[in-house]
N, C-alpha and C. Protein backbone atom coordinates (compact mmCIF):
# COMPACT_ATOMS: atom_id res chain seq x y z
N UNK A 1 -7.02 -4.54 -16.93
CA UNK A 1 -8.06 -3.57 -16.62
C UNK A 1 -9.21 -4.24 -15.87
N UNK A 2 -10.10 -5.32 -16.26
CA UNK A 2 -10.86 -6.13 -15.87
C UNK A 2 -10.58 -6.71 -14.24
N UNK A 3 -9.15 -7.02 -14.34
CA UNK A 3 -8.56 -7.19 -12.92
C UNK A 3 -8.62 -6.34 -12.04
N UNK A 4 -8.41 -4.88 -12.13
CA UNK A 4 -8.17 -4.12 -11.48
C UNK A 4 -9.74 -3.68 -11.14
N UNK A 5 -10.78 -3.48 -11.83
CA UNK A 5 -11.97 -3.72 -11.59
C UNK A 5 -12.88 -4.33 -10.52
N UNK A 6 -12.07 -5.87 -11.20
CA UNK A 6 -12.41 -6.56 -9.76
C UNK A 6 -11.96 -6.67 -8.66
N UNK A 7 -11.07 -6.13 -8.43
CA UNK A 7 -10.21 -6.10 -7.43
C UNK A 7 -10.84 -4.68 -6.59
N UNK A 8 -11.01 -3.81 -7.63
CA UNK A 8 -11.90 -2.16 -6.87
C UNK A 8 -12.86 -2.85 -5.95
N UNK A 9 -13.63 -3.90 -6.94
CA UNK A 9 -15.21 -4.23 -5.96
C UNK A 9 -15.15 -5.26 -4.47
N UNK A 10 -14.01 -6.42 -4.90
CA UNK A 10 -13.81 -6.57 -3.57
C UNK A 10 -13.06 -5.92 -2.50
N UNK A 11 -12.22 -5.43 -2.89
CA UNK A 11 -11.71 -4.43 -1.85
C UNK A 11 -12.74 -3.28 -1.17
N UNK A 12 -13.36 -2.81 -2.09
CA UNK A 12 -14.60 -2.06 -1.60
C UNK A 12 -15.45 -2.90 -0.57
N UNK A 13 -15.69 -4.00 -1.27
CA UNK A 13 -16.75 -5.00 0.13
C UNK A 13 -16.16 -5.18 1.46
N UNK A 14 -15.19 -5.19 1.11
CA UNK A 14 -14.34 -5.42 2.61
C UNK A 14 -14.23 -4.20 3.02
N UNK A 15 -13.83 -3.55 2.62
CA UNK A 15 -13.87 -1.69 3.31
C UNK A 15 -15.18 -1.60 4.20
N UNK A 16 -15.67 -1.65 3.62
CA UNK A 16 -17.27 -1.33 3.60
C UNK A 16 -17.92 -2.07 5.67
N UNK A 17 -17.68 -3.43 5.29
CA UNK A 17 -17.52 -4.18 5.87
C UNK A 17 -16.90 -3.62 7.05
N UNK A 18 -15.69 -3.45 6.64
CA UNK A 18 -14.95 -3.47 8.10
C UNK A 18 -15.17 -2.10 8.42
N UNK A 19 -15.58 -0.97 7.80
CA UNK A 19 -16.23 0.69 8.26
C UNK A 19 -17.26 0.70 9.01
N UNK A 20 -18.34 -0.55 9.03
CA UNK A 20 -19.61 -0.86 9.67
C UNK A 20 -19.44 -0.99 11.12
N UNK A 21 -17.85 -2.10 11.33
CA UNK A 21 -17.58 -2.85 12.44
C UNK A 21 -16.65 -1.89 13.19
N UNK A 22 -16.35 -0.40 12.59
CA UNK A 22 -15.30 0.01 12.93
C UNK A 22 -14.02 -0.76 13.14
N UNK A 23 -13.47 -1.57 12.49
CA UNK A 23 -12.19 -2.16 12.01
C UNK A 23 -11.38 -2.08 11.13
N UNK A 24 -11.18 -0.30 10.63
CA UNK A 24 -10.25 -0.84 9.80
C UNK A 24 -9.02 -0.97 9.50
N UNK A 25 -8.52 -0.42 10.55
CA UNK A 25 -7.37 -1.09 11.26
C UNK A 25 -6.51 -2.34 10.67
N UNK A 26 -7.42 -2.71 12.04
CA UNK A 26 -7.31 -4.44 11.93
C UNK A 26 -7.48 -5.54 10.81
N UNK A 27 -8.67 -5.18 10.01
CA UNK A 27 -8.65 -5.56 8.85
C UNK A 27 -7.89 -5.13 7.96
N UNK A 28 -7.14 -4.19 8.05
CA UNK A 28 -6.26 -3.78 7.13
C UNK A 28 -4.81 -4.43 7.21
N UNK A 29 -4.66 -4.68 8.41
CA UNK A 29 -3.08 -5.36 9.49
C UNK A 29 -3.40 -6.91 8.56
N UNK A 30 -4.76 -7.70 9.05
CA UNK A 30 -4.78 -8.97 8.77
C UNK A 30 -4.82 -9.51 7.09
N UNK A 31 -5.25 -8.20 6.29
CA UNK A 31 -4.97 -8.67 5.10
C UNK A 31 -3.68 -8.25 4.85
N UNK A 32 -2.46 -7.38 5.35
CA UNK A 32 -1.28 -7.38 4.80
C UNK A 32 -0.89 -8.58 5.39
N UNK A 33 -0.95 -8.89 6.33
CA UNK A 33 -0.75 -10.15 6.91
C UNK A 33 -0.84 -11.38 5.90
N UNK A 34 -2.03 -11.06 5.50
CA UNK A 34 -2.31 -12.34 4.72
C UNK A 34 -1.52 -12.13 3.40
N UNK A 35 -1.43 -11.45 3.08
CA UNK A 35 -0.96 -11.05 1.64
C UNK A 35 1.11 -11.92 1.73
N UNK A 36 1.27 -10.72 3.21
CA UNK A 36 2.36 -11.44 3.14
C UNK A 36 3.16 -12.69 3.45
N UNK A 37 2.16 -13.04 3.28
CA UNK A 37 2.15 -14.76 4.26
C UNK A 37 2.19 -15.89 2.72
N UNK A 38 1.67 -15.10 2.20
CA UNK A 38 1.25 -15.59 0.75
C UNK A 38 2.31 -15.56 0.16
N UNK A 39 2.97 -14.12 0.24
CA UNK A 39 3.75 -13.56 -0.56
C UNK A 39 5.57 -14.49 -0.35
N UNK A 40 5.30 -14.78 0.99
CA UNK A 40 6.63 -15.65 1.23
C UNK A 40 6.55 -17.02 1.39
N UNK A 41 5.81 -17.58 0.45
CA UNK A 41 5.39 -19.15 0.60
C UNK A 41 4.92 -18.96 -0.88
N UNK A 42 5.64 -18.80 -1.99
CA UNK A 42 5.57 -18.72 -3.39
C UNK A 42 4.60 -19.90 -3.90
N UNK A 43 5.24 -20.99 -3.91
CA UNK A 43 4.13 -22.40 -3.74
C UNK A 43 2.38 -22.49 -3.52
N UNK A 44 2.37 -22.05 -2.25
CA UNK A 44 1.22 -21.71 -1.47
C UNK A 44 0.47 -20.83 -2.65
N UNK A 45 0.93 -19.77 -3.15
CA UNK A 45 0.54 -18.71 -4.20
C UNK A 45 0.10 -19.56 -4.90
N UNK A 46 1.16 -20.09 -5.97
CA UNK A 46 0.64 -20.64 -6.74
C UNK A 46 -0.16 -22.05 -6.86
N UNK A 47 -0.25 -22.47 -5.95
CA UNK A 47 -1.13 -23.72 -5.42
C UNK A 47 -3.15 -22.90 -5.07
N UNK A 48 -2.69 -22.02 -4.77
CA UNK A 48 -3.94 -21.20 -4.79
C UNK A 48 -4.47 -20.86 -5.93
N UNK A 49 -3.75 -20.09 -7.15
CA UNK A 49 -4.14 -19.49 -8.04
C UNK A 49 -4.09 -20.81 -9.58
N UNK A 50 -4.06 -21.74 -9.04
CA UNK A 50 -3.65 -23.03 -10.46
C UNK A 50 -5.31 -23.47 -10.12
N UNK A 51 -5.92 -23.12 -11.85
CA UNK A 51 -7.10 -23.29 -12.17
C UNK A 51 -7.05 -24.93 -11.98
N UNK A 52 -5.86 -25.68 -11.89
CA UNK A 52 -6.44 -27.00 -12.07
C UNK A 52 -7.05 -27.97 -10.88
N UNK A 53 -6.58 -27.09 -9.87
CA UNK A 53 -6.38 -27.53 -8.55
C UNK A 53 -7.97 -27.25 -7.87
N UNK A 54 -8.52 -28.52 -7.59
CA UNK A 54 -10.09 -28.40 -6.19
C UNK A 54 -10.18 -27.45 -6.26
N UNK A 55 -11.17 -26.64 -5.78
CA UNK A 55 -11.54 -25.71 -5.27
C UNK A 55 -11.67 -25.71 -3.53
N UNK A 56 -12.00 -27.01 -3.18
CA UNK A 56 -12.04 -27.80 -1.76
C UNK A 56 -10.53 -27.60 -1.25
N UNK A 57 -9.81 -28.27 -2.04
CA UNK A 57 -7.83 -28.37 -1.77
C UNK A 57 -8.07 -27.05 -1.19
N UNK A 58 -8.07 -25.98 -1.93
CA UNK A 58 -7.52 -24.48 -1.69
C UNK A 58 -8.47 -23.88 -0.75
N UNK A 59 -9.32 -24.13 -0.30
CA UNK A 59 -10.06 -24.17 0.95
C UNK A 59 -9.42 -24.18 2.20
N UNK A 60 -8.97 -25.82 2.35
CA UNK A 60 -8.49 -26.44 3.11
C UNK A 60 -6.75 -26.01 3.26
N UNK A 61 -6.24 -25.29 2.07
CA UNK A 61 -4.92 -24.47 2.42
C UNK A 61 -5.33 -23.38 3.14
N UNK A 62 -6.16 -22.86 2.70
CA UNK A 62 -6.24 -21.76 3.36
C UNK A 62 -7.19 -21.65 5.26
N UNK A 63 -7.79 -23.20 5.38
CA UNK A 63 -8.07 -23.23 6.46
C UNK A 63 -6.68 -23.16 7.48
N UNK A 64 -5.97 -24.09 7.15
CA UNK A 64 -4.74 -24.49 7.54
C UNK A 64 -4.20 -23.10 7.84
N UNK A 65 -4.18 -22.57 6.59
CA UNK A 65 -2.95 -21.03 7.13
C UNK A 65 -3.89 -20.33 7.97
N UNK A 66 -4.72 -19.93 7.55
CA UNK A 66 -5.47 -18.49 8.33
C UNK A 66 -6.56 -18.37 9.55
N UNK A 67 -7.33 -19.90 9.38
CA UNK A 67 -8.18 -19.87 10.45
C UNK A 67 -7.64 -19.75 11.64
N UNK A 68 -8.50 -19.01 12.62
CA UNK A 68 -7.85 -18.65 13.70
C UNK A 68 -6.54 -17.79 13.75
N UNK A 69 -6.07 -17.29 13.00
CA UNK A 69 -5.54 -16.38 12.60
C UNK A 69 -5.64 -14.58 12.66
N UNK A 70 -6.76 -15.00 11.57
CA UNK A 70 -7.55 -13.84 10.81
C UNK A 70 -9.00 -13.43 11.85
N UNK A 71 -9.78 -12.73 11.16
CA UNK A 71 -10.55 -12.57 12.02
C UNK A 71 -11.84 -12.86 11.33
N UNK A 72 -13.10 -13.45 11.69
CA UNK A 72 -13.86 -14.41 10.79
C UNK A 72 -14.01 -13.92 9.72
N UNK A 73 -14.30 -12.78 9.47
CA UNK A 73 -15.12 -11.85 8.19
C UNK A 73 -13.65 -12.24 7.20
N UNK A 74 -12.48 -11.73 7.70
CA UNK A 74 -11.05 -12.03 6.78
C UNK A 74 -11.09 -13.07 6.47
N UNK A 75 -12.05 -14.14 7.14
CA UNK A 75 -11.24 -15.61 6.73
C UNK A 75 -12.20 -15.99 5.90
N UNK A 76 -13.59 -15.72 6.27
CA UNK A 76 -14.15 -15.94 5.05
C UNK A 76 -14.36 -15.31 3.72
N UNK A 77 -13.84 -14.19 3.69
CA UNK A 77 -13.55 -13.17 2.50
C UNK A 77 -12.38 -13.64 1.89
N UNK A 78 -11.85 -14.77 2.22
CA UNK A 78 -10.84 -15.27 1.56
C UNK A 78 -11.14 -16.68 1.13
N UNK A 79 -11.92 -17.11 1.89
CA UNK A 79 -13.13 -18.29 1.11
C UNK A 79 -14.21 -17.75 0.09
N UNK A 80 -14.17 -16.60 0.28
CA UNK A 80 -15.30 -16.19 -0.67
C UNK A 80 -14.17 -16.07 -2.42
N UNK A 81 -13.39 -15.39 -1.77
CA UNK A 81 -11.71 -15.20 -2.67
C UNK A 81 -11.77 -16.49 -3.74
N UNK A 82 -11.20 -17.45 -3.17
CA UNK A 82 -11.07 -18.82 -3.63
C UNK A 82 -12.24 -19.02 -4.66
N UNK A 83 -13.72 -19.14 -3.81
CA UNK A 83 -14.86 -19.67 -4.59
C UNK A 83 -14.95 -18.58 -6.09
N UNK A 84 -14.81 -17.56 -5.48
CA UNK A 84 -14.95 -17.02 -6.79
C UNK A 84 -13.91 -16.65 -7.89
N UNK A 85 -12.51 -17.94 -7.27
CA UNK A 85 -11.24 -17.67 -8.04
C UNK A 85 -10.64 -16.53 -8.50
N UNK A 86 -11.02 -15.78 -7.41
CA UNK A 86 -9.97 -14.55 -7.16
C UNK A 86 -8.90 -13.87 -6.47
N UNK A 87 -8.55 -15.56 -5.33
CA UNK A 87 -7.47 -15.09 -4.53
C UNK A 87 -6.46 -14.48 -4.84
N UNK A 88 -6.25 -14.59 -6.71
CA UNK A 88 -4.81 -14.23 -7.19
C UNK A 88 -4.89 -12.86 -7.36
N UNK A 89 -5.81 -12.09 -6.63
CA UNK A 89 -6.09 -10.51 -6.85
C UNK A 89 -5.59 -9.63 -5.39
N UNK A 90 -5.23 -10.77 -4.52
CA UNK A 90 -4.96 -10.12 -2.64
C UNK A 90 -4.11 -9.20 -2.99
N UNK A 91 -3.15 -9.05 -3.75
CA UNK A 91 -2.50 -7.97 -3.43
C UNK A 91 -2.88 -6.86 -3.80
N UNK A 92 -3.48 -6.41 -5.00
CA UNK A 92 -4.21 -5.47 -5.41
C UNK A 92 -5.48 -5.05 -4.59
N UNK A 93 -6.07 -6.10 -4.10
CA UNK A 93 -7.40 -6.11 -2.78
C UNK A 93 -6.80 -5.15 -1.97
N UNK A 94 -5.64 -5.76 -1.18
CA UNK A 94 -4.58 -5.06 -0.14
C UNK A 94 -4.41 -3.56 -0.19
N UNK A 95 -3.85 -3.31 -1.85
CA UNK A 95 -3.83 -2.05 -1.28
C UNK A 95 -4.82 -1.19 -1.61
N UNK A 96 -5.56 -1.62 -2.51
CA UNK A 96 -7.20 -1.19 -3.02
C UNK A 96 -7.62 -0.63 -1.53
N UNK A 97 -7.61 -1.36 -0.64
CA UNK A 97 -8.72 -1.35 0.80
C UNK A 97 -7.37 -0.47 1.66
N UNK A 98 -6.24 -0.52 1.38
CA UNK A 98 -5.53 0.34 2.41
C UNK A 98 -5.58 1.89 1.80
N UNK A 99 -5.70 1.99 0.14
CA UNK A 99 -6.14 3.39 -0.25
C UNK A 99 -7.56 3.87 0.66
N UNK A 100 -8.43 2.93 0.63
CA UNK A 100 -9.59 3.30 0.88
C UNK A 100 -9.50 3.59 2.34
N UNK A 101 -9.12 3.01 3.05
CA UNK A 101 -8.81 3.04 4.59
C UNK A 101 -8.10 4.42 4.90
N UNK A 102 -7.16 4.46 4.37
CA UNK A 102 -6.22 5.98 4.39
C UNK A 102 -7.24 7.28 4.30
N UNK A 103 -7.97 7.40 3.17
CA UNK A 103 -8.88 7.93 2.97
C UNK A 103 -9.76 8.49 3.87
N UNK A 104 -10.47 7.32 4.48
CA UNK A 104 -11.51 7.28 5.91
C UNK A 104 -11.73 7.71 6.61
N UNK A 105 -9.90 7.69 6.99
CA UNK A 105 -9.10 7.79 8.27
C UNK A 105 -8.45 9.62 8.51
N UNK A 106 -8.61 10.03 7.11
CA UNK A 106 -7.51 11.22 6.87
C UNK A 106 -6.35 11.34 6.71
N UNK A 107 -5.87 9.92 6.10
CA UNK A 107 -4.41 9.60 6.45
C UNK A 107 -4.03 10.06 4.91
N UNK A 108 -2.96 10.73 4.32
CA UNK A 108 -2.14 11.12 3.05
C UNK A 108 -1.11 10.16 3.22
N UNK A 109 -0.26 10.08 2.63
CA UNK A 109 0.84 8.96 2.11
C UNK A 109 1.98 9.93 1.01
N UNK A 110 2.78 10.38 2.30
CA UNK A 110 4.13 10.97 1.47
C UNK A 110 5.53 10.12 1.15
N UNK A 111 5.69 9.82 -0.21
CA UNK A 111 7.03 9.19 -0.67
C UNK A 111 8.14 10.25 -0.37
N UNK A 112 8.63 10.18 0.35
CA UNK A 112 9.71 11.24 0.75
C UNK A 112 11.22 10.52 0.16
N UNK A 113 11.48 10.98 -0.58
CA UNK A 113 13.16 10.29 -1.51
C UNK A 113 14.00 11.72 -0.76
N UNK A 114 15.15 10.53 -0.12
CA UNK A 114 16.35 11.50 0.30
C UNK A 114 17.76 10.85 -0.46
N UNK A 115 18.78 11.91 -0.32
CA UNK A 115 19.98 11.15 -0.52
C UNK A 115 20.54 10.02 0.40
N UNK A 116 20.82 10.39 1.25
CA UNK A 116 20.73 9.40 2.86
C UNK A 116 19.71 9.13 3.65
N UNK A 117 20.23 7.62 4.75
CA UNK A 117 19.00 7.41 5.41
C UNK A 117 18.15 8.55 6.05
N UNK A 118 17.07 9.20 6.18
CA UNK A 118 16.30 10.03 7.14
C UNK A 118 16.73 9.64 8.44
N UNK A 119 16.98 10.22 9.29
CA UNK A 119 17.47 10.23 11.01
C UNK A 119 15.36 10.12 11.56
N UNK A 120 15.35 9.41 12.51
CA UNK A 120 14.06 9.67 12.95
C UNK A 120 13.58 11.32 13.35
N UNK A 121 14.60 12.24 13.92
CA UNK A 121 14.15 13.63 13.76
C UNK A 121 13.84 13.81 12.73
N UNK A 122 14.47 14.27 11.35
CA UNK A 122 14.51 14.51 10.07
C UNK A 122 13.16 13.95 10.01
N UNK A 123 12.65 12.52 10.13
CA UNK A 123 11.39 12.15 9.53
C UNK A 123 10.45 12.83 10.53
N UNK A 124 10.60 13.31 11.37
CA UNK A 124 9.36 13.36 12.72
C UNK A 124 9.22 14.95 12.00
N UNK A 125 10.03 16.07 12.19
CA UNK A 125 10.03 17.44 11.43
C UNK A 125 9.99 17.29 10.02
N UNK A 126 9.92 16.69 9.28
CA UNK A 126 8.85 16.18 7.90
C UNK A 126 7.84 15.73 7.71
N UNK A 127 7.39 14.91 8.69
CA UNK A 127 5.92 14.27 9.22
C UNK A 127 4.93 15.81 9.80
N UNK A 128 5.29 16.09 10.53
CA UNK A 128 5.03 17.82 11.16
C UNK A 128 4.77 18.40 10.22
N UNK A 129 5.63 19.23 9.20
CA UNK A 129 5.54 19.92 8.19
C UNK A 129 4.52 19.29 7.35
N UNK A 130 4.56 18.42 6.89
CA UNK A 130 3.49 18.00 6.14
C UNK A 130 2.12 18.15 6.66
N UNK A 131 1.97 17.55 7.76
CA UNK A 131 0.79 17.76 8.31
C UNK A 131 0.13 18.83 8.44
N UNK A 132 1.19 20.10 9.00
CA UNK A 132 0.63 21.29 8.83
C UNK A 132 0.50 21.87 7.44
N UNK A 133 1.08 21.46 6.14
CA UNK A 133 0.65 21.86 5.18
C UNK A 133 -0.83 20.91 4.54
N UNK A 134 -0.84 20.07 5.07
CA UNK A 134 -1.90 19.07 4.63
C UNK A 134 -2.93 19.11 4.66
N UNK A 135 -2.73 19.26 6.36
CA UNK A 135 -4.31 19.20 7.33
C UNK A 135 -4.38 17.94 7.72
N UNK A 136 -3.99 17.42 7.02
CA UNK A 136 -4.41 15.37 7.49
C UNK A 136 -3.65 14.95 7.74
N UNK A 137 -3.18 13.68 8.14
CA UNK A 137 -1.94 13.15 8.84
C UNK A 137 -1.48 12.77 7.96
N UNK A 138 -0.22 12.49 8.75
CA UNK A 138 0.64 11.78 7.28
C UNK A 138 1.45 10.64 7.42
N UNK A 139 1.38 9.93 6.68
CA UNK A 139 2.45 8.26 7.11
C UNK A 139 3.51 8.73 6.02
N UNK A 140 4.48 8.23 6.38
CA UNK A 140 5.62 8.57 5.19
C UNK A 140 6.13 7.16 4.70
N UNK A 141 6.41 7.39 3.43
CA UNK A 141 7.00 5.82 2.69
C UNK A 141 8.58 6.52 2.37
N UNK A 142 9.50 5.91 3.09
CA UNK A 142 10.81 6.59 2.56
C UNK A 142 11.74 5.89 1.29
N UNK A 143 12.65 6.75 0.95
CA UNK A 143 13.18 6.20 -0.39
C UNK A 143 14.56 6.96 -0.14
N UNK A 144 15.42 6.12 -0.96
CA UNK A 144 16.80 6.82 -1.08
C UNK A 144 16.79 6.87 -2.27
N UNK A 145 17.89 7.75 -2.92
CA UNK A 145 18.38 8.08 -4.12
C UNK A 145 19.61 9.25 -4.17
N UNK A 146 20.31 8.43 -4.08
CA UNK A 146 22.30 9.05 -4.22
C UNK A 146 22.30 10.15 -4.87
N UNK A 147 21.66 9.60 -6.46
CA UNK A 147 21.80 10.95 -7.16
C UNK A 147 20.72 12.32 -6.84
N UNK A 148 20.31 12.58 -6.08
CA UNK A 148 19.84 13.66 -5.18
C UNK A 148 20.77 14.67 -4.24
N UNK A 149 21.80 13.89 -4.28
CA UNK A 149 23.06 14.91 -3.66
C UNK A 149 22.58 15.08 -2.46
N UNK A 150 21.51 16.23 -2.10
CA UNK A 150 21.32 16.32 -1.08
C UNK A 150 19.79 17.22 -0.83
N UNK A 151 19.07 17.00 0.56
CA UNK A 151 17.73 17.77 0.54
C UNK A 151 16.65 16.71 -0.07
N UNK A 152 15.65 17.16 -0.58
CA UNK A 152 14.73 15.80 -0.24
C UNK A 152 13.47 16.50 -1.23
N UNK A 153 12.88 15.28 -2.07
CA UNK A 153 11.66 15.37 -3.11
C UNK A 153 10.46 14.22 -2.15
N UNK A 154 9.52 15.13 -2.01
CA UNK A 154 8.39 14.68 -1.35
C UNK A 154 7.59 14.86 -2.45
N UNK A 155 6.58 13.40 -2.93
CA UNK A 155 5.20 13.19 -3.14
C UNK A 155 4.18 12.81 -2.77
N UNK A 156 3.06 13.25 -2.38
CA UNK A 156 2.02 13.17 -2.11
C UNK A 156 0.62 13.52 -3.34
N UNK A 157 0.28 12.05 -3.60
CA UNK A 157 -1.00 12.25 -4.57
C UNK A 157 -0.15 12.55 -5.73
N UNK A 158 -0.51 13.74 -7.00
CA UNK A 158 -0.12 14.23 -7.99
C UNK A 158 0.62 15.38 -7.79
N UNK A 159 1.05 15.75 -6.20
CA UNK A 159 1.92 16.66 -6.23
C UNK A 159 3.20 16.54 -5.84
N UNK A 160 4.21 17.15 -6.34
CA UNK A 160 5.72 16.97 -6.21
C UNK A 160 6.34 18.03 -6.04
N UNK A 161 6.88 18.20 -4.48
CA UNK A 161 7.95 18.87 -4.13
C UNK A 161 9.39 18.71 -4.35
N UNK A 162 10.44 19.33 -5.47
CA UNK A 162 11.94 18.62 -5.16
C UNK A 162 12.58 20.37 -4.78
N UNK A 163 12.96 19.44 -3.58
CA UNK A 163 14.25 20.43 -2.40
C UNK A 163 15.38 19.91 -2.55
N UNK A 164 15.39 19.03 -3.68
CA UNK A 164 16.71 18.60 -3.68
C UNK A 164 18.27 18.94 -4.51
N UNK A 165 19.41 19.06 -4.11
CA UNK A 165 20.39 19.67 -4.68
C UNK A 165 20.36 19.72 -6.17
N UNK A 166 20.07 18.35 -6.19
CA UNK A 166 19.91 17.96 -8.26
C UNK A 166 18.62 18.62 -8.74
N UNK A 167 18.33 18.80 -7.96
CA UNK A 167 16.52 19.28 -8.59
C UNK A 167 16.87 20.77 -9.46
N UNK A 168 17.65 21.50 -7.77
CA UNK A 168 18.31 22.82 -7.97
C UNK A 168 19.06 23.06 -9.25
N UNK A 169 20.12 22.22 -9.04
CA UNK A 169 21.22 22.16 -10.39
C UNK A 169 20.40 22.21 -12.00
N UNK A 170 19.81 21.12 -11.80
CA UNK A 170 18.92 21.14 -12.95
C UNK A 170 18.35 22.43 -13.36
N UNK A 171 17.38 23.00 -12.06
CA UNK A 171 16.58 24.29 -12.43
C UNK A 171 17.24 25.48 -13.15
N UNK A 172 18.68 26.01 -12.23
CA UNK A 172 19.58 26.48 -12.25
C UNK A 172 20.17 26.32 -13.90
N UNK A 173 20.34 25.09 -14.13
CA UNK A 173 21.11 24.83 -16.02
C UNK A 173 20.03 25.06 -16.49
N UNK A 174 19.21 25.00 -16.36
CA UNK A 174 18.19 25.12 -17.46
C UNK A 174 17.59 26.66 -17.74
N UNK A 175 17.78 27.33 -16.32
CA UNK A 175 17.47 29.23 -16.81
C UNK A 175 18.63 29.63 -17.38
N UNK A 176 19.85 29.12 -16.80
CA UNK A 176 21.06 29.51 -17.84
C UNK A 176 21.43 29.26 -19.06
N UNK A 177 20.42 27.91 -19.60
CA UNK A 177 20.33 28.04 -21.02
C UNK A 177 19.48 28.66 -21.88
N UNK A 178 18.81 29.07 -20.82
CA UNK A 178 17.04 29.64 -21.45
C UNK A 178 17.68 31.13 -21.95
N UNK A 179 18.71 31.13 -21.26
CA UNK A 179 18.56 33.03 -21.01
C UNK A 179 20.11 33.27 -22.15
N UNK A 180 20.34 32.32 -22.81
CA UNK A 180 21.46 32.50 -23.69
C UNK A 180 20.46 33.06 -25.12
């Protein structure tokens, strides 16, 4: 809980930050960036987040990876990270500041679960539809799931659409038991 806390407030500083500079974009690109840079150099992680280790050392890793990289405010928000031994929070930062960014921006975030891959039409006339039910744009996060048979459960926020065959079946057994 405490984590997630802190993680609200720096992610907020950086939002904040990069809303001033109109960047948030970019600051949003360079911390997944960073996150995943992190994220595939396991070592590096944990060479960052080991209380036993300099505080200088993990500096100087992170000069190495990111300077010139990143963009100054990122690079030192990740020196600021370190000093205040919280780098081990980037990923939660990450998407803390990409909720907030989405937000900003008007952007919604639909998990769209199909049985099969989505065809880029299929996603482009689901992207559409949404939007016009939305109002705001929409990025889609896709998902498969077999047992869906067929047709498609979209979430967005706390709401849930299922169009899907199993959804049906289900609905379907369940008034036919209701009604015995």
């Amino acid at each position: 809980m405490l984590n997630i806390q802190l993680a609200r407030k720096y992610a907020r500083a950086i939002f904040e930050l990069a809303q001033e500079e109109n960047r948030l974009v970019e600051y949003g690109d360079e911390l997944a960036a960073v996150r995943q840079g992190l994220d595939s150099v396991p070592v590096a992680s944990a060479f960052l987040t080991n209380p036993q280790v300099e505080t200088q050392a993990k500096k100087d890793l992170i000069k190495k990876l990111f300077e010139g990289e990143v963009s100054d405010d990122v690079y030192h928000f990740l020196l600021l990270l370190v000093d205040k031994r919280r780098i081990g929070l980037i990923d939660a930062i990450d998407d803390l500041f990409r909720s907030l960014s989405y937000e900003a921006r008007g952007i919604v975030v639909a998990d769209v679960t199909t049985a099969a891959p989505a065809t880029a039409a299929q996603q482009e006339k689901i992207t559409q539809k949404l939007t016009q039910v939305t109002g705001k744009t929409v990025k889609l996060r896709l998902h498969e799931d077999k047992s869906l048979i067929g047709g498609v459960v979209v979430k967005i926020g706390d709401k849930r659409v299922d169009g899907s065959v199993a959804g049906r079946l289900a609905t379907l057994r369940k008034e036919l038991l209701t009604d015995k």
